[in-house]
ModelCIF file with pLDDT and N, C-alpha, C, O atoms, coordinates in Angstrom:
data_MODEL
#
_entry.id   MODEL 
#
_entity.id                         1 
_entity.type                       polymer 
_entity.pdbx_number_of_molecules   1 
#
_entity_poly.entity_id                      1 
_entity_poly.type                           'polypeptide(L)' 
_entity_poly.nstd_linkage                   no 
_entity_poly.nstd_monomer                   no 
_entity_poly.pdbx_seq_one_letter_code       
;(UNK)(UNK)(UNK)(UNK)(UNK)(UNK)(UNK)(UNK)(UNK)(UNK)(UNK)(UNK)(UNK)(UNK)(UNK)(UNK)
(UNK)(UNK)(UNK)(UNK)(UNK)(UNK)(UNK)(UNK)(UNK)(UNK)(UNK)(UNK)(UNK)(UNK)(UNK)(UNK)
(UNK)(UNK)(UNK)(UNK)(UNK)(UNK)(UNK)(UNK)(UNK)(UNK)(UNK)(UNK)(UNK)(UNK)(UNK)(UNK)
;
_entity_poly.pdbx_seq_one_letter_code_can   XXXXXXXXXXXXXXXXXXXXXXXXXXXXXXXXXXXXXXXXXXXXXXXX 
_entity_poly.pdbx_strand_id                 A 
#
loop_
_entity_poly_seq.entity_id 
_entity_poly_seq.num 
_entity_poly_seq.mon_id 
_entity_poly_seq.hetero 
1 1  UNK n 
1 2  UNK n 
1 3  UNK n 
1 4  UNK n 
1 5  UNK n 
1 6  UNK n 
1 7  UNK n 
1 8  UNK n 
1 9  UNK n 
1 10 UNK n 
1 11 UNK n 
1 12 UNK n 
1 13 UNK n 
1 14 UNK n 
1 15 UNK n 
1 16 UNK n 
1 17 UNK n 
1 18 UNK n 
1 19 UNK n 
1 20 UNK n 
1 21 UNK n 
1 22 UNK n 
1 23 UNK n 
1 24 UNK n 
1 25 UNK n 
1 26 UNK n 
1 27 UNK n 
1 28 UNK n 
1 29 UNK n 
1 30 UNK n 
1 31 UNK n 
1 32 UNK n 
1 33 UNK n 
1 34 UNK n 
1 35 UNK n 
1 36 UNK n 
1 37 UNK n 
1 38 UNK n 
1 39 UNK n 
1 40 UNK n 
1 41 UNK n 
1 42 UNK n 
1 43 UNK n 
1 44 UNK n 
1 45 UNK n 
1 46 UNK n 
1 47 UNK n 
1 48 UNK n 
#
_struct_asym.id          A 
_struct_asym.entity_id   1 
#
loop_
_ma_qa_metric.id 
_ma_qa_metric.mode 
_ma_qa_metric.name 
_ma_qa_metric.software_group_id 
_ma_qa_metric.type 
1 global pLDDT . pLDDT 
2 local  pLDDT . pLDDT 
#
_ma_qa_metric_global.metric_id      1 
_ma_qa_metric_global.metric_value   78.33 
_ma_qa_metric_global.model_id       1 
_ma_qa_metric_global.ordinal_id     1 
#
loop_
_ma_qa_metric_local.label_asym_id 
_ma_qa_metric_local.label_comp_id 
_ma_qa_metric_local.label_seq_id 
_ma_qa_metric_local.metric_id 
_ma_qa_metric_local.metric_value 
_ma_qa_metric_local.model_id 
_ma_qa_metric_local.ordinal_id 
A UNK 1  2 92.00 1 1  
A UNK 2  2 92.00 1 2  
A UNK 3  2 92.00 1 3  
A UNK 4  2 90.00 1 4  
A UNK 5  2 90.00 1 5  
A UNK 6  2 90.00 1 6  
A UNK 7  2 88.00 1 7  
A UNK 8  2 87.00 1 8  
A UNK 9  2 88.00 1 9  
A UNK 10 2 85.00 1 10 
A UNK 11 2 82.00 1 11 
A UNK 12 2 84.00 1 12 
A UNK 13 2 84.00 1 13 
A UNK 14 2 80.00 1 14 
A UNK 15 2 81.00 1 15 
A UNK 16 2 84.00 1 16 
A UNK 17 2 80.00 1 17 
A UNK 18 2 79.00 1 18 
A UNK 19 2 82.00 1 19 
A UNK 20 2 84.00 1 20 
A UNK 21 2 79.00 1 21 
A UNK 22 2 80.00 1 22 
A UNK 23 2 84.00 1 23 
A UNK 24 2 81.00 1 24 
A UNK 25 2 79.00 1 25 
A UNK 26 2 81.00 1 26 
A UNK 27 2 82.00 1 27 
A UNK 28 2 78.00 1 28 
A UNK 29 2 77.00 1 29 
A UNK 30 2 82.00 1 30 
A UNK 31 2 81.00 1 31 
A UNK 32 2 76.00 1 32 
A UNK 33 2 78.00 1 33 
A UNK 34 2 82.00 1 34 
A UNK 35 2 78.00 1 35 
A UNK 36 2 74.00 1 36 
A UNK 37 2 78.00 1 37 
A UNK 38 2 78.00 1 38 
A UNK 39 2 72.00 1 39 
A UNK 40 2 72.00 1 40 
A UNK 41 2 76.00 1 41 
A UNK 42 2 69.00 1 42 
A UNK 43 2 62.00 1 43 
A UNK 44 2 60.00 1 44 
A UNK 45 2 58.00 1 45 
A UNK 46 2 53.00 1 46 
A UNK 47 2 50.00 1 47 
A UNK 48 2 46.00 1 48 
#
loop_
_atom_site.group_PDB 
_atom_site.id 
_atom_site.type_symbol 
_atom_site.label_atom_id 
_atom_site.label_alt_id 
_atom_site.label_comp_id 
_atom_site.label_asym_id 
_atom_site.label_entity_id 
_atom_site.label_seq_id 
_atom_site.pdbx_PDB_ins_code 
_atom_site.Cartn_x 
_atom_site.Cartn_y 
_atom_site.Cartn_z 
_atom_site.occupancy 
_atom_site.B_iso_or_equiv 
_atom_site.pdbx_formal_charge 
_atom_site.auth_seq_id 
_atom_site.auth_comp_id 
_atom_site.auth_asym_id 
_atom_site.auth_atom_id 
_atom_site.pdbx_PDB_model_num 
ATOM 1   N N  . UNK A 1 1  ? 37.860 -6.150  34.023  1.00 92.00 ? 1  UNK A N  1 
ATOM 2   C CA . UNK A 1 1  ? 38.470 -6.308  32.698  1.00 92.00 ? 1  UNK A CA 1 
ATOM 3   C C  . UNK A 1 1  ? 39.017 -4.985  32.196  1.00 92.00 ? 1  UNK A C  1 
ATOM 4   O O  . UNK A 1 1  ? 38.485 -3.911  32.478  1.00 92.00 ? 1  UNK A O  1 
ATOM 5   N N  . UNK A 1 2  ? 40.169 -5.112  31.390  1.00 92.00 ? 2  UNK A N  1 
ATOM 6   C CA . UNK A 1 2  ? 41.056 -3.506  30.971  1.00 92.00 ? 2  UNK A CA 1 
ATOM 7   C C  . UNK A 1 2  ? 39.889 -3.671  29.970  1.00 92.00 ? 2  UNK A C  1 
ATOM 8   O O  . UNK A 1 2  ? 39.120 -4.578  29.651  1.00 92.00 ? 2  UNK A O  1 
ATOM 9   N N  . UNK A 1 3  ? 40.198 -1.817  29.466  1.00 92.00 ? 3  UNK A N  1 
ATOM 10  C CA . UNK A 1 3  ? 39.545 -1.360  28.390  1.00 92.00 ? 3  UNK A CA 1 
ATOM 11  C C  . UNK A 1 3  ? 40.086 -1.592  26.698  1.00 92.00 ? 3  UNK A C  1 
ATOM 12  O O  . UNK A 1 3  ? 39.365 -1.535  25.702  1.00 92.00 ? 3  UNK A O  1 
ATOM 13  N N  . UNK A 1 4  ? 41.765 -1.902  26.750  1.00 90.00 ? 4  UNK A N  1 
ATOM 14  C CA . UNK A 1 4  ? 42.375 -2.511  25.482  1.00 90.00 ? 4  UNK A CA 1 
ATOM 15  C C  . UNK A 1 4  ? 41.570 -3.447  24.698  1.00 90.00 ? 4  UNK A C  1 
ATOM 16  O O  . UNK A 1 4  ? 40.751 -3.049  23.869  1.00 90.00 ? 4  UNK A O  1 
ATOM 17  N N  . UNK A 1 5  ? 41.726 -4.345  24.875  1.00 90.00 ? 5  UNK A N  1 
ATOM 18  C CA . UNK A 1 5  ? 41.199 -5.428  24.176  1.00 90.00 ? 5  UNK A CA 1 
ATOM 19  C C  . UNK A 1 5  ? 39.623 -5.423  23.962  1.00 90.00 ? 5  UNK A C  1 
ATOM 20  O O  . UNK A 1 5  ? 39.107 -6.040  23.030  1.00 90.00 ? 5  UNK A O  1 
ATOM 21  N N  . UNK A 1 6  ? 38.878 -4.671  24.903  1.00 90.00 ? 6  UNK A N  1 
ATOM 22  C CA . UNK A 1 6  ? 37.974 -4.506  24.704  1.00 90.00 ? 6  UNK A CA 1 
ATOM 23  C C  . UNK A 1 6  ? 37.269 -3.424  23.554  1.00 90.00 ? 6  UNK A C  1 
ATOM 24  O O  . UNK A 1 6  ? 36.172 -3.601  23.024  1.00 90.00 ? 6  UNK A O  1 
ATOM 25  N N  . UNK A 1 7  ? 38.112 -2.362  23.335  1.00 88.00 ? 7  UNK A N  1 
ATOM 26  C CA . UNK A 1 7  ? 37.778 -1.321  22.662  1.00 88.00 ? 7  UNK A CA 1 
ATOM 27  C C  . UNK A 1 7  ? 38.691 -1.893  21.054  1.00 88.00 ? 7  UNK A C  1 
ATOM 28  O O  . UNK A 1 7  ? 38.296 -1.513  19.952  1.00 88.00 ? 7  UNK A O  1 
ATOM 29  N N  . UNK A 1 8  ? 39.779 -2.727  21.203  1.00 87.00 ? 8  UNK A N  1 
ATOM 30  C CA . UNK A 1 8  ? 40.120 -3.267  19.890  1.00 87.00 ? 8  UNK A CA 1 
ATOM 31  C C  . UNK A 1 8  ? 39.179 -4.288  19.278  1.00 87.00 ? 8  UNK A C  1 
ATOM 32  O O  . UNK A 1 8  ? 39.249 -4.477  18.063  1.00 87.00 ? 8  UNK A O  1 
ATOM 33  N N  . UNK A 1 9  ? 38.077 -5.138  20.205  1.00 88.00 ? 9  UNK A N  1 
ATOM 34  C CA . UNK A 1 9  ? 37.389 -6.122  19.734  1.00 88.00 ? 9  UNK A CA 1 
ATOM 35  C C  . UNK A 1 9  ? 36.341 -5.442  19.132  1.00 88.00 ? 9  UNK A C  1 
ATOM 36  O O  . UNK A 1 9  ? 35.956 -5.896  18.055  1.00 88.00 ? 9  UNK A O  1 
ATOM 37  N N  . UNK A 1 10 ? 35.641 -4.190  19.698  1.00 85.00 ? 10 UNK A N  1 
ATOM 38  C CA . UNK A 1 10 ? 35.023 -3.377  19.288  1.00 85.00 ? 10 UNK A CA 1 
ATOM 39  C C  . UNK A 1 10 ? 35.139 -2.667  17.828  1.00 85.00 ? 10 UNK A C  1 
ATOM 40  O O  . UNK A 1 10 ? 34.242 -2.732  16.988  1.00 85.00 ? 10 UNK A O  1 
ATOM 41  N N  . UNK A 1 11 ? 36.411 -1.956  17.639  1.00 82.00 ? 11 UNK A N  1 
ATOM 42  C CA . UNK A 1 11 ? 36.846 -1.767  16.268  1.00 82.00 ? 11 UNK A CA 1 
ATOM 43  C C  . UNK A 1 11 ? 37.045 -2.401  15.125  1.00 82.00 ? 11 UNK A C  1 
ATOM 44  O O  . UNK A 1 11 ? 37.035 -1.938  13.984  1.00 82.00 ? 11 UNK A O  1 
ATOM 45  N N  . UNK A 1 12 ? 37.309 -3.966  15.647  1.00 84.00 ? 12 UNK A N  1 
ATOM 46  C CA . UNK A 1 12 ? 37.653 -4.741  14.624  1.00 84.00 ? 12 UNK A CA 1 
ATOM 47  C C  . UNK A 1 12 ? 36.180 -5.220  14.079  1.00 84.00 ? 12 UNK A C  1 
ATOM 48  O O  . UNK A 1 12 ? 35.905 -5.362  12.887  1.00 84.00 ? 12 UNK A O  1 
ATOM 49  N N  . UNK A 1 13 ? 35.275 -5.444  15.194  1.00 84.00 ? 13 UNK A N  1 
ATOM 50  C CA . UNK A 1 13 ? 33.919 -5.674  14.724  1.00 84.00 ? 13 UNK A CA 1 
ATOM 51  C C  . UNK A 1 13 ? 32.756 -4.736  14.150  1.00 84.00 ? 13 UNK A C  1 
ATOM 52  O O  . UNK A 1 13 ? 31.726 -5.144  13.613  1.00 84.00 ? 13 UNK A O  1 
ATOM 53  N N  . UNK A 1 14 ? 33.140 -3.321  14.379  1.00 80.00 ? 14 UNK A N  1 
ATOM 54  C CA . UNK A 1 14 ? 32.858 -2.009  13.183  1.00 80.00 ? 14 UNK A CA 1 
ATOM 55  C C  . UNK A 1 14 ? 33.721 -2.166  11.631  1.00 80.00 ? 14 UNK A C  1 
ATOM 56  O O  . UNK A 1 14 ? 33.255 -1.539  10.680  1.00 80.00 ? 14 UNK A O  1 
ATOM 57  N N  . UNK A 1 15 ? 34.666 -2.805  11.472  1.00 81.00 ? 15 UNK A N  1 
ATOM 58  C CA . UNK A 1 15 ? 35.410 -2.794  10.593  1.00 81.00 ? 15 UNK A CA 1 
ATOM 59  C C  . UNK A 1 15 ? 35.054 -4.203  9.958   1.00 81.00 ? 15 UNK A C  1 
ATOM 60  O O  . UNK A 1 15 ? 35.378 -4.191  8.770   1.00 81.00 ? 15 UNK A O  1 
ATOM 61  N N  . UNK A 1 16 ? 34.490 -5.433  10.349  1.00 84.00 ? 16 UNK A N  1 
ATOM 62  C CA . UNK A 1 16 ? 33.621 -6.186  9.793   1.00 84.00 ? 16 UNK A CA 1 
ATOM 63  C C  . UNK A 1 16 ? 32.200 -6.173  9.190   1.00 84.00 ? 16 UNK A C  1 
ATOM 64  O O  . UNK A 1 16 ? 31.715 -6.869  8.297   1.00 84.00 ? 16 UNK A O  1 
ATOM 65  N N  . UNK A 1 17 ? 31.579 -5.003  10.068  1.00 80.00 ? 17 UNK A N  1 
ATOM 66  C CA . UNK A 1 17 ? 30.359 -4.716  9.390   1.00 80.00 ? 17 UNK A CA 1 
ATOM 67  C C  . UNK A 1 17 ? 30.693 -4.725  7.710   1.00 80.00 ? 17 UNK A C  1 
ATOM 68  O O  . UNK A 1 17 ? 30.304 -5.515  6.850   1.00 80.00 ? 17 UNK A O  1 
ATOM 69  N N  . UNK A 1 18 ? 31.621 -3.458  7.591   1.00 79.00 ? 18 UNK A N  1 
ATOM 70  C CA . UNK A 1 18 ? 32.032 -2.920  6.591   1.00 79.00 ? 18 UNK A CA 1 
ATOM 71  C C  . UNK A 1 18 ? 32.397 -4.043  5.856   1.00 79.00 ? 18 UNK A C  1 
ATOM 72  O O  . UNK A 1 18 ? 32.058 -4.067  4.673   1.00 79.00 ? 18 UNK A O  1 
ATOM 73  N N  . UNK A 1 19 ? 32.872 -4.755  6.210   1.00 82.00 ? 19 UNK A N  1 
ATOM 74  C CA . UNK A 1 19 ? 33.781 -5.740  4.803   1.00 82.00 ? 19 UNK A CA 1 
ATOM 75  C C  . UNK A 1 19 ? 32.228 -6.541  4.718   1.00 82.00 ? 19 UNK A C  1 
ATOM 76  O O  . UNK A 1 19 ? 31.720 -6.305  3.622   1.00 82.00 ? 19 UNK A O  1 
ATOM 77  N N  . UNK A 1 20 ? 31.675 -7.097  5.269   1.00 84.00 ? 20 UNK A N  1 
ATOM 78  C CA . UNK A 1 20 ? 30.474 -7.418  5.162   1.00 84.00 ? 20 UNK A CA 1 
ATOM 79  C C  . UNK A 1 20 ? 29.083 -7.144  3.998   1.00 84.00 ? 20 UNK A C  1 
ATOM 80  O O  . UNK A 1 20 ? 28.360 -7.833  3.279   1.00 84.00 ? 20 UNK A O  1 
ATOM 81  N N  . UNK A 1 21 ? 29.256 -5.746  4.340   1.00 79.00 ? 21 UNK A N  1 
ATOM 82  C CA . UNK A 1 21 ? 27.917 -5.303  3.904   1.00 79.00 ? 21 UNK A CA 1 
ATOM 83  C C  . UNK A 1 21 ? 28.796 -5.118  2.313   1.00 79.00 ? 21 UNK A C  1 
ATOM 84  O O  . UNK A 1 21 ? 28.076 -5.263  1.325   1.00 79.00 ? 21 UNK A O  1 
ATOM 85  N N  . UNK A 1 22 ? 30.202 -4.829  2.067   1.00 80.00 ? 22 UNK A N  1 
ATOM 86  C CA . UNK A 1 22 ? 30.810 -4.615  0.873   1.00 80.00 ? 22 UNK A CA 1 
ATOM 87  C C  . UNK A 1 22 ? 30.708 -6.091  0.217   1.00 80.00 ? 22 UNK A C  1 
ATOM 88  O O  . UNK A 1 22 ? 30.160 -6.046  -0.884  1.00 80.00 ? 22 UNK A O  1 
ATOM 89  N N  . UNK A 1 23 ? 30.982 -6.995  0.499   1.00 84.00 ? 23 UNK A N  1 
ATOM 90  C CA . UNK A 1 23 ? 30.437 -8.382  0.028   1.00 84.00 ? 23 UNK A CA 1 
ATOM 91  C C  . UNK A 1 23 ? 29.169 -8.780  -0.323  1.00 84.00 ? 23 UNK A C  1 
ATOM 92  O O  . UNK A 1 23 ? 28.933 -9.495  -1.297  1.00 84.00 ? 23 UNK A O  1 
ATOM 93  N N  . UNK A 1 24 ? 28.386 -8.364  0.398   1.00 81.00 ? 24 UNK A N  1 
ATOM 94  C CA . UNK A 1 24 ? 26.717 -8.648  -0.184  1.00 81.00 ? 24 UNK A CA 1 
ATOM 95  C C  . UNK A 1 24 ? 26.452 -8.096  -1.321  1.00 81.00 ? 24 UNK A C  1 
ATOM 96  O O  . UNK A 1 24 ? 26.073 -8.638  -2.358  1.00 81.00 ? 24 UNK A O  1 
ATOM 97  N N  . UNK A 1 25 ? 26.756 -6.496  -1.006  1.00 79.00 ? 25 UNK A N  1 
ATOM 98  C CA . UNK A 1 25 ? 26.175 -5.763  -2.414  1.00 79.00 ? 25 UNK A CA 1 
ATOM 99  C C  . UNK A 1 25 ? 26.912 -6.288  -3.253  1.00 79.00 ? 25 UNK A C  1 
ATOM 100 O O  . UNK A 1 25 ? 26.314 -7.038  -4.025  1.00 79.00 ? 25 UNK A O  1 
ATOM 101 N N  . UNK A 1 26 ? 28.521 -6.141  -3.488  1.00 81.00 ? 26 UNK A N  1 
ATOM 102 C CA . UNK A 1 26 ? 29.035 -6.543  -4.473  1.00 81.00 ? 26 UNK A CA 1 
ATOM 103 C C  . UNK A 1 26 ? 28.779 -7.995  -5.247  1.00 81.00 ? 26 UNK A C  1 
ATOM 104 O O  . UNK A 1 26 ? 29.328 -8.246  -6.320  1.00 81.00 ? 26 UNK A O  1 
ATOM 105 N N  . UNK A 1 27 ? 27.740 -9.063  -4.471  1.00 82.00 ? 27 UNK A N  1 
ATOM 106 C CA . UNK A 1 27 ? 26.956 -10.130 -4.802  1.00 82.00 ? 27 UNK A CA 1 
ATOM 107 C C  . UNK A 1 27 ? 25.953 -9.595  -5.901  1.00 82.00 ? 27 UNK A C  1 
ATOM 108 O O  . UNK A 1 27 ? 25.805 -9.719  -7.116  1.00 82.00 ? 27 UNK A O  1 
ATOM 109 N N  . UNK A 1 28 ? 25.236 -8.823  -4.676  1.00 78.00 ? 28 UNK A N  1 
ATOM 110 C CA . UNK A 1 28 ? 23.714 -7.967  -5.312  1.00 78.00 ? 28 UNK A CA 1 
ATOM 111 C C  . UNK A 1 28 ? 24.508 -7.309  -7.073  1.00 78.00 ? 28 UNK A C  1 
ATOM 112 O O  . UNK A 1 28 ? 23.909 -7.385  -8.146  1.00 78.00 ? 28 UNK A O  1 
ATOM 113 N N  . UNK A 1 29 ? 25.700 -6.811  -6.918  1.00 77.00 ? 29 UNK A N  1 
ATOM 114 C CA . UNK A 1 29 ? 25.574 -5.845  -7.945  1.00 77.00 ? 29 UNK A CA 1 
ATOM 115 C C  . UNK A 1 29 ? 25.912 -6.840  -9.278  1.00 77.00 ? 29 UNK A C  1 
ATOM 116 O O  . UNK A 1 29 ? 25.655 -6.666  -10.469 1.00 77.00 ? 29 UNK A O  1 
ATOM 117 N N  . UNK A 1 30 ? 26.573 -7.919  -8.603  1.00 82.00 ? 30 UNK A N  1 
ATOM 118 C CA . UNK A 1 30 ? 27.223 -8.852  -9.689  1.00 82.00 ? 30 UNK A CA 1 
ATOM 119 C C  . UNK A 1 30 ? 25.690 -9.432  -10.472 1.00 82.00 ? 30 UNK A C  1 
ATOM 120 O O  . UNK A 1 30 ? 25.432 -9.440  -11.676 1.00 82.00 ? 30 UNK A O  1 
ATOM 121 N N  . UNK A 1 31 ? 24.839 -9.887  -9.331  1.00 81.00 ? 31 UNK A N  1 
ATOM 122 C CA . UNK A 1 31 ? 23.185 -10.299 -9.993  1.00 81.00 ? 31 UNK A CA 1 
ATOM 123 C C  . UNK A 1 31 ? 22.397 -9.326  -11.231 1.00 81.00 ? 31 UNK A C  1 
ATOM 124 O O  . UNK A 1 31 ? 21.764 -9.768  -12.190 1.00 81.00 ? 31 UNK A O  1 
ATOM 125 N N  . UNK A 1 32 ? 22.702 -7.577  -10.814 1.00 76.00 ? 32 UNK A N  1 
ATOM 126 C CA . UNK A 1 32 ? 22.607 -7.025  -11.988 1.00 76.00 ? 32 UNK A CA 1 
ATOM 127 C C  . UNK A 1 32 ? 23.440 -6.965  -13.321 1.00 76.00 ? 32 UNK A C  1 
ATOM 128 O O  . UNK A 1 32 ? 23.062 -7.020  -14.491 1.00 76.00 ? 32 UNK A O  1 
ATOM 129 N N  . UNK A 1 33 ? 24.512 -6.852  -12.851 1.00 78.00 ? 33 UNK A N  1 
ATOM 130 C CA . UNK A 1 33 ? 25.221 -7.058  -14.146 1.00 78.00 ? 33 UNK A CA 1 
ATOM 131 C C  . UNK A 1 33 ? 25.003 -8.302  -15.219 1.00 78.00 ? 33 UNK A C  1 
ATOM 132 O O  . UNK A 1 33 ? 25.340 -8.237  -16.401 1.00 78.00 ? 33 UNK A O  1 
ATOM 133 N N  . UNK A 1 34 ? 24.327 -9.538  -14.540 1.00 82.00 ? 34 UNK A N  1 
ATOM 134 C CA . UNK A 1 34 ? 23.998 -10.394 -15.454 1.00 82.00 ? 34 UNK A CA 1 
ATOM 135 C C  . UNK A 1 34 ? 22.787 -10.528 -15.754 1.00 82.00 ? 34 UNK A C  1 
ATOM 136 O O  . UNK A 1 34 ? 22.308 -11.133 -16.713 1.00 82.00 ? 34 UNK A O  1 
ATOM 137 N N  . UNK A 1 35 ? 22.071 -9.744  -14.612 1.00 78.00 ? 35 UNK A N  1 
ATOM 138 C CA . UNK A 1 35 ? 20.368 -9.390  -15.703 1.00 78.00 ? 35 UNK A CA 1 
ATOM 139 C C  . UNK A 1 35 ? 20.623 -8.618  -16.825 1.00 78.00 ? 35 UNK A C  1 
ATOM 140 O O  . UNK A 1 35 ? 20.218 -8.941  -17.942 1.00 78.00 ? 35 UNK A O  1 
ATOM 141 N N  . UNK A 1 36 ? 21.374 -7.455  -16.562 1.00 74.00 ? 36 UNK A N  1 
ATOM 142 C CA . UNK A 1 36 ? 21.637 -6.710  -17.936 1.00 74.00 ? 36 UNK A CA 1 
ATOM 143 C C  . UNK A 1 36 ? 22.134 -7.037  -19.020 1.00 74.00 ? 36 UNK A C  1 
ATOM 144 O O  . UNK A 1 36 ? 21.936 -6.408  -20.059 1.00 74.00 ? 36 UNK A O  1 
ATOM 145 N N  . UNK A 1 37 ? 22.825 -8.030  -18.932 1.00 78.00 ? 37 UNK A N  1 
ATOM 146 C CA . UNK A 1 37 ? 23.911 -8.533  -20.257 1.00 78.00 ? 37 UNK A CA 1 
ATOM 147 C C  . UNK A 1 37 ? 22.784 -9.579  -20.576 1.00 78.00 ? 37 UNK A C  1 
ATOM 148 O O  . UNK A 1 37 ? 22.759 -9.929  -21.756 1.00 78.00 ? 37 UNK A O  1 
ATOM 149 N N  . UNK A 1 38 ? 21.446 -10.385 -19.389 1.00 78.00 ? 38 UNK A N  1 
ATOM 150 C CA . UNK A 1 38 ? 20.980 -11.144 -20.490 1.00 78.00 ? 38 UNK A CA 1 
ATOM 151 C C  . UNK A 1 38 ? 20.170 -10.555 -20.809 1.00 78.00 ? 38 UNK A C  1 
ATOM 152 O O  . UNK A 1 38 ? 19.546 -11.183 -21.665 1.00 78.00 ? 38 UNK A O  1 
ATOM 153 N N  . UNK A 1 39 ? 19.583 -9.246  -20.543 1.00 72.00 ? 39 UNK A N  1 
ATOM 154 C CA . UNK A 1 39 ? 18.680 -8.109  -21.533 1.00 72.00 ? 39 UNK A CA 1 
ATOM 155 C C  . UNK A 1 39 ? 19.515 -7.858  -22.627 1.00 72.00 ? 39 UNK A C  1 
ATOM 156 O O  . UNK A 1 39 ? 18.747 -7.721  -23.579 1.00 72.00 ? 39 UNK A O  1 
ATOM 157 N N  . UNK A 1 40 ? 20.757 -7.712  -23.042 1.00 72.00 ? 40 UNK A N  1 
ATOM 158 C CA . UNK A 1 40 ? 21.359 -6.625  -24.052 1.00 72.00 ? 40 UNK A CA 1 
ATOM 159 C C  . UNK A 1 40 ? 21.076 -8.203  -24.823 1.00 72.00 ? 40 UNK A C  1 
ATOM 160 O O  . UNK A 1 40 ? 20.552 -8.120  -25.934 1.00 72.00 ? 40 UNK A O  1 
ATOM 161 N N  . UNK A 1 41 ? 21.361 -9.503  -24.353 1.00 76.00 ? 41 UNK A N  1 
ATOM 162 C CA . UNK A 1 41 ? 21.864 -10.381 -25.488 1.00 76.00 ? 41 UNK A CA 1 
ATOM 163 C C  . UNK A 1 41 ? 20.678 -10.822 -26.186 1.00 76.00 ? 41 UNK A C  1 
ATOM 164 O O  . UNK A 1 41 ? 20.630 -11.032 -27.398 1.00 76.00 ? 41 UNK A O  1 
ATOM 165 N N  . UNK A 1 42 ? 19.442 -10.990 -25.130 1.00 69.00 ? 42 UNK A N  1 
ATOM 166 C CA . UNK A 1 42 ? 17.855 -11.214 -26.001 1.00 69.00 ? 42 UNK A CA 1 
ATOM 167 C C  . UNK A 1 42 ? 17.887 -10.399 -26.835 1.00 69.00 ? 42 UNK A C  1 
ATOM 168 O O  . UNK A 1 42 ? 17.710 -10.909 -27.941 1.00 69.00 ? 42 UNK A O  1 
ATOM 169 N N  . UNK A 1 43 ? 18.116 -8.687  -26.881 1.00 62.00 ? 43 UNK A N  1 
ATOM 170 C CA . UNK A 1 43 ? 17.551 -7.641  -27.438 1.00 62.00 ? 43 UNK A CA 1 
ATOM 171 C C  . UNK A 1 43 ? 18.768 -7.763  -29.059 1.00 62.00 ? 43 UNK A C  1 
ATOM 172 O O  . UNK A 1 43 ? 18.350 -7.309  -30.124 1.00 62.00 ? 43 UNK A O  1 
ATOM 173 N N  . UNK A 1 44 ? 19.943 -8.296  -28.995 1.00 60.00 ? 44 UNK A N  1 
ATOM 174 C CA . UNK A 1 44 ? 20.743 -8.384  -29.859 1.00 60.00 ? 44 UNK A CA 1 
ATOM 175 C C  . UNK A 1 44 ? 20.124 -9.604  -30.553 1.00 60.00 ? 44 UNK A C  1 
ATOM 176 O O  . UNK A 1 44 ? 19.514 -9.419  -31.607 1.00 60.00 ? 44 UNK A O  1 
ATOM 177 N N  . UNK A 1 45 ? 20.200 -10.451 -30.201 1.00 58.00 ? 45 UNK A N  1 
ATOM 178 C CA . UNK A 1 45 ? 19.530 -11.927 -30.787 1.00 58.00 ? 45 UNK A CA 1 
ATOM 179 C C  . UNK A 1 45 ? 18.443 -11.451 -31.243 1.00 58.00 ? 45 UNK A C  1 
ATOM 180 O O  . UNK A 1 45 ? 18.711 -11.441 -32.444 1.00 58.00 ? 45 UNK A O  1 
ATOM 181 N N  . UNK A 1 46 ? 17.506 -11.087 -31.164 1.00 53.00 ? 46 UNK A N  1 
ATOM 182 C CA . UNK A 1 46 ? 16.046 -11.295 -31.558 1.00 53.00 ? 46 UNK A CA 1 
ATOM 183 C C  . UNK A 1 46 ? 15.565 -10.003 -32.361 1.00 53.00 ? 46 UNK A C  1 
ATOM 184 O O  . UNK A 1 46 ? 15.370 -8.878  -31.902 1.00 53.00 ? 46 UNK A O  1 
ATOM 185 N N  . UNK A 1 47 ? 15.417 -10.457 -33.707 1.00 50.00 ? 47 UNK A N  1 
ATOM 186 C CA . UNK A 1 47 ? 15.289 -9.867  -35.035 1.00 50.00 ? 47 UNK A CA 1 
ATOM 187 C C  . UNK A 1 47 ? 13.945 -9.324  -34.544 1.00 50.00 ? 47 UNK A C  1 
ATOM 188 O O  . UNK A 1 47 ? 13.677 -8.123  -34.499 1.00 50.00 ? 47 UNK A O  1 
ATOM 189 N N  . UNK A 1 48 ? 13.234 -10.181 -34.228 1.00 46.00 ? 48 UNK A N  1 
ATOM 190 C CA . UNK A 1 48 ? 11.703 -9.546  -34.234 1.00 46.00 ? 48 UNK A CA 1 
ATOM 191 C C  . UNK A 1 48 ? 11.077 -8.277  -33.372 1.00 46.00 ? 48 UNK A C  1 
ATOM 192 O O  . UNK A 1 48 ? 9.898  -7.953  -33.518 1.00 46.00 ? 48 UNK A O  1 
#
């Protein structure tokens, strides 16, 4: 087997990690952003 296609399947699948692991967190980070907003909105709501 040539080394082309082999070393492009290779790159393209280092370059998926990446889009990958950028999708999860950006999940993960979206999960904080709405713990925080429903901390700010209890803490706004609630007189007591």
């Amino acid at each position: 087997e040539g080394c082309e296609a082999l070393v492009v399947k290779k790159l393209q699948e280092i370059m998926m990690y990446v889009i990958w692991a950028a999708l999860a967190f950006a999940a993960i980070q979206l999960l904080g952003m709405l713990c925080a907003c429903i901390v700010l909105c209890r803490r706004s709501r609630d007189p007591a």
